[in-house]
C-alpha atoms as a PDB file:
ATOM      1  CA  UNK A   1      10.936   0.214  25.219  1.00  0.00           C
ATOM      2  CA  UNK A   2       7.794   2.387  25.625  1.00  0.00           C
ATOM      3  CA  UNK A   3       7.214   5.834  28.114  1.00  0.00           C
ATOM      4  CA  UNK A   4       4.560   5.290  30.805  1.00  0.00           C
ATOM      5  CA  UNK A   5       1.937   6.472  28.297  1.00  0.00           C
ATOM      6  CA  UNK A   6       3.200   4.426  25.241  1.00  0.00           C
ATOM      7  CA  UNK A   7       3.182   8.170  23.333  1.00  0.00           C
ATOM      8  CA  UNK A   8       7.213   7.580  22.870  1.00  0.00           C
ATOM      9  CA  UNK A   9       9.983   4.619  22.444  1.00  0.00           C
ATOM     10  CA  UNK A  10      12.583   2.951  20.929  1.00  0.00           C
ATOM     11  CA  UNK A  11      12.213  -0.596  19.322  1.00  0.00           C
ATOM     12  CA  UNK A  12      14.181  -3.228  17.865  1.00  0.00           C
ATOM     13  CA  UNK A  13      13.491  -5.271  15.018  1.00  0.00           C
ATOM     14  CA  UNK A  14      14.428  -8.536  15.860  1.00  0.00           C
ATOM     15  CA  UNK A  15      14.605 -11.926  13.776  1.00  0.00           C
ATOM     16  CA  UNK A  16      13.416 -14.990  15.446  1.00  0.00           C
ATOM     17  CA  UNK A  17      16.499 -15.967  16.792  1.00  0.00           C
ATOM     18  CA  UNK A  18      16.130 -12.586  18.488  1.00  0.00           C
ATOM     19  CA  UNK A  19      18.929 -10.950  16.375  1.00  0.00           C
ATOM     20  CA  UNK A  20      18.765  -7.118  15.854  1.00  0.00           C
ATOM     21  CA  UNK A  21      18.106  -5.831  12.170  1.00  0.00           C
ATOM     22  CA  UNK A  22      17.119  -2.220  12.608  1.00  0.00           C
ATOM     23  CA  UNK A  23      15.860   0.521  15.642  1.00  0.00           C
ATOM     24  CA  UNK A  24      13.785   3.550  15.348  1.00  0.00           C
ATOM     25  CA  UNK A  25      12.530   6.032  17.591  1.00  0.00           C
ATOM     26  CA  UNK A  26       8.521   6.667  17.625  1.00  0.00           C
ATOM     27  CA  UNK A  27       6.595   9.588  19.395  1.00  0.00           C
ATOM     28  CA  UNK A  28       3.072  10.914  19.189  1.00  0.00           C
ATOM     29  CA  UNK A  29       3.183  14.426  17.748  1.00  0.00           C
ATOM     30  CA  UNK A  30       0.478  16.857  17.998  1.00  0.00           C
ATOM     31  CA  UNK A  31       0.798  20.097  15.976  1.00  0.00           C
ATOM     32  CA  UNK A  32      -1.373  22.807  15.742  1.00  0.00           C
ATOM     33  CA  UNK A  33      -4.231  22.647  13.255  1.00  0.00           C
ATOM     34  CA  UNK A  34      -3.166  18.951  12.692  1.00  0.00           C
ATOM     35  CA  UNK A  35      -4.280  15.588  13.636  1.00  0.00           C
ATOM     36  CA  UNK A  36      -2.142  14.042  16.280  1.00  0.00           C
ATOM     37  CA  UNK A  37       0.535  11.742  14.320  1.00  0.00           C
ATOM     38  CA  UNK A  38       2.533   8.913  15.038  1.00  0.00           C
ATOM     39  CA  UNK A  39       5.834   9.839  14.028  1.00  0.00           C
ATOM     40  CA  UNK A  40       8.766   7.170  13.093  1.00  0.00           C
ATOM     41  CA  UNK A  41      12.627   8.759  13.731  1.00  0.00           C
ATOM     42  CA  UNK A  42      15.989   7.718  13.964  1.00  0.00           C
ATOM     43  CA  UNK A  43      15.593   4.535  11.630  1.00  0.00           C
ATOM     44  CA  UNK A  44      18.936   2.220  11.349  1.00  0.00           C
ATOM     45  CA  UNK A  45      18.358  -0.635   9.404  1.00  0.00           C
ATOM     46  CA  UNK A  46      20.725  -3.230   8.043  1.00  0.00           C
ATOM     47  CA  UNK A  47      20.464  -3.566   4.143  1.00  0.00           C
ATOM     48  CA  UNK A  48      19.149  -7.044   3.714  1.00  0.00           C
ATOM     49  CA  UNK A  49      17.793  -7.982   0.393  1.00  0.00           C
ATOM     50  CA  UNK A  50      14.275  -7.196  -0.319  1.00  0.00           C
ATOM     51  CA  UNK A  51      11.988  -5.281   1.696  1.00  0.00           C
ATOM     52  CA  UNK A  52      10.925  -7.565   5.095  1.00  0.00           C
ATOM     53  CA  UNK A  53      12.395  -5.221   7.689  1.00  0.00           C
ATOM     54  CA  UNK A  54      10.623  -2.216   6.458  1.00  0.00           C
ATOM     55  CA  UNK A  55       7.629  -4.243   6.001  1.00  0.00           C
ATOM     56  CA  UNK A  56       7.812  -5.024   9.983  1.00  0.00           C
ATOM     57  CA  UNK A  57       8.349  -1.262  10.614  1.00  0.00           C
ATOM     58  CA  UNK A  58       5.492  -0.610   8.690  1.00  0.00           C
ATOM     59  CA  UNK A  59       3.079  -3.550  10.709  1.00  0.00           C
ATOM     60  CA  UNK A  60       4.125  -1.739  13.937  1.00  0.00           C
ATOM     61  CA  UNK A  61       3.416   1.579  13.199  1.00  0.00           C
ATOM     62  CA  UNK A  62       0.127   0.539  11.765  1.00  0.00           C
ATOM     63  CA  UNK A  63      -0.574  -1.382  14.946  1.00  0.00           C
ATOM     64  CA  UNK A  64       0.718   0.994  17.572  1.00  0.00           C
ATOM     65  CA  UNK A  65      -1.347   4.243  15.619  1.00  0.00           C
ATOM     66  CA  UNK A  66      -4.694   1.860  15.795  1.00  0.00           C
ATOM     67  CA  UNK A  67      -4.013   0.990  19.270  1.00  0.00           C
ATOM     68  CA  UNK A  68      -3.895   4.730  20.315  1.00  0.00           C
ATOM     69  CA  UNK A  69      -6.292   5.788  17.405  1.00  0.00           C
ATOM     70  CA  UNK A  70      -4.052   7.934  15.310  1.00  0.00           C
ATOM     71  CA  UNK A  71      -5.453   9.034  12.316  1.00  0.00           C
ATOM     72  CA  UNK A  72      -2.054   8.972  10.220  1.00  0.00           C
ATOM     73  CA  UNK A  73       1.787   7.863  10.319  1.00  0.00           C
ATOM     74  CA  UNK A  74       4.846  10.189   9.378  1.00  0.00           C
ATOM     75  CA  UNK A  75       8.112   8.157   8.810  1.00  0.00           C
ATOM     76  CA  UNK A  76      11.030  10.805   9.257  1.00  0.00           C
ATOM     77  CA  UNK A  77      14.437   9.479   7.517  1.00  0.00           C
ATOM     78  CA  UNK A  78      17.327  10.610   5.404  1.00  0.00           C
ATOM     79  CA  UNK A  79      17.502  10.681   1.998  1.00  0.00           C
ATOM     80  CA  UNK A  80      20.231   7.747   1.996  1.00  0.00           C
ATOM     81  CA  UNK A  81      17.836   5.701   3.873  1.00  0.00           C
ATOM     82  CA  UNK A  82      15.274   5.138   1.354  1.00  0.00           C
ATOM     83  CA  UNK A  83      16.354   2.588  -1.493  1.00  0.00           C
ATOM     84  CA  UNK A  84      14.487   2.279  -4.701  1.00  0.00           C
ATOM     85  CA  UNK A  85      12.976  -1.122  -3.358  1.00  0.00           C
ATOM     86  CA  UNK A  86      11.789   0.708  -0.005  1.00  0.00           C
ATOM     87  CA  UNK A  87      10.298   3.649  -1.929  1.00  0.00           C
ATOM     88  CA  UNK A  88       7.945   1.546  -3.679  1.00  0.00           C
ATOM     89  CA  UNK A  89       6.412  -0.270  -0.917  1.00  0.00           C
ATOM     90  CA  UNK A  90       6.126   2.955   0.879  1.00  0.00           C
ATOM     91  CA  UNK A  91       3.843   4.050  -1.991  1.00  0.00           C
ATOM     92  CA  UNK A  92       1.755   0.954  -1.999  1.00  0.00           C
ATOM     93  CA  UNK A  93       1.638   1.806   1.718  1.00  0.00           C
ATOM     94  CA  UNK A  94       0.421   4.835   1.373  1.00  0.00           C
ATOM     95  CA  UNK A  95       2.600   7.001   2.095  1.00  0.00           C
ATOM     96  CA  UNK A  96       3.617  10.430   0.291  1.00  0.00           C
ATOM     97  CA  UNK A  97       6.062  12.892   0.481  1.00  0.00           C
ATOM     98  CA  UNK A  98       4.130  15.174   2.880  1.00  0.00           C
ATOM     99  CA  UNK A  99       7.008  18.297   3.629  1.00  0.00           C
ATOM    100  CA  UNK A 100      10.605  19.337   3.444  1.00  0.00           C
ATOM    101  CA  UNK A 101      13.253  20.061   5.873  1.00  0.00           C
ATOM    102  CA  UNK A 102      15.767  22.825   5.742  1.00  0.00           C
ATOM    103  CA  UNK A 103      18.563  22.575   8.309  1.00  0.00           C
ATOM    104  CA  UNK A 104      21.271  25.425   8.908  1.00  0.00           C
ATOM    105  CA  UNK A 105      23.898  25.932  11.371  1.00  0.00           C
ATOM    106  CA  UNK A 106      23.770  28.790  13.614  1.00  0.00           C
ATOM    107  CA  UNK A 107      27.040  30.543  14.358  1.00  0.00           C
ATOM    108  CA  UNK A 108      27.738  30.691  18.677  1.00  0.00           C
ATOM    109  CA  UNK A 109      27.014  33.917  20.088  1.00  0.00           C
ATOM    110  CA  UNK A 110      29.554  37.016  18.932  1.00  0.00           C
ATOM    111  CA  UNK A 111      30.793  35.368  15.749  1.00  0.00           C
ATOM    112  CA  UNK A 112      30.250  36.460  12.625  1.00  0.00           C
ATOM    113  CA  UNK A 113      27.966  35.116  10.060  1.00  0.00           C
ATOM    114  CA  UNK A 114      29.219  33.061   7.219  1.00  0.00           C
ATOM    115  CA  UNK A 115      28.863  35.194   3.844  1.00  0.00           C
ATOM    116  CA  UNK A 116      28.376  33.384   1.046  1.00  0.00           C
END
């Protein structure tokens, strides 16, 4: 499923028997000073053995970013997500660890802040 401008959507990863294997998120991010990106979120995948449905994430993103001539890809994931196996074809993909995330909860309005 794509927006109206194809900058955003969801997709599937389907066998041939039309079976869902995995879903991510993708939107075209433009931040300041930067190339625009195509940026991959909210990847589920099943664990199968080897490395084939990260290898069709990768052929879509790669299509999709020539199709709307992005210069570059960022795949956004959790730690967890990443297996030994999928780390190395990322690197023979090309990809890097580009930056960090920090993440902290903000307390609601009027209460105190956690000390520690």
């Amino acid at each position: 499923v794509q927006t109206r401008h194809a900058e955003s959507g969801v997709v599937a990863l389907r066998d041939r028997r039309g079976c869902i294997h995995g879903v991510f998120a993708f939107r075209v991010v433009r931040a300041l000073g930067c190339d625009p990106t195509l940026q991959v979120t909210e990847l589920a995948m099943l664990r199968l053995p080897g490395t084939v449905l990260l290898e069709a994430l990768l052929r879509f993103a790669d299509d999709l970013a020539s199709r709307l001539r992005l210069p570059s890809i960022a795949l956004d994931m959790q730690p967890s997500a990443a297996w030994g196996q999928d780390s190395k074809v990322l690197e023979m993909s090309g990809f890097a660890l580009d930056r960090i995330t920090m993440r902290a909860s903000v307390p609601p309005r009027g209460a105190s802040p956690a000390k520690g």
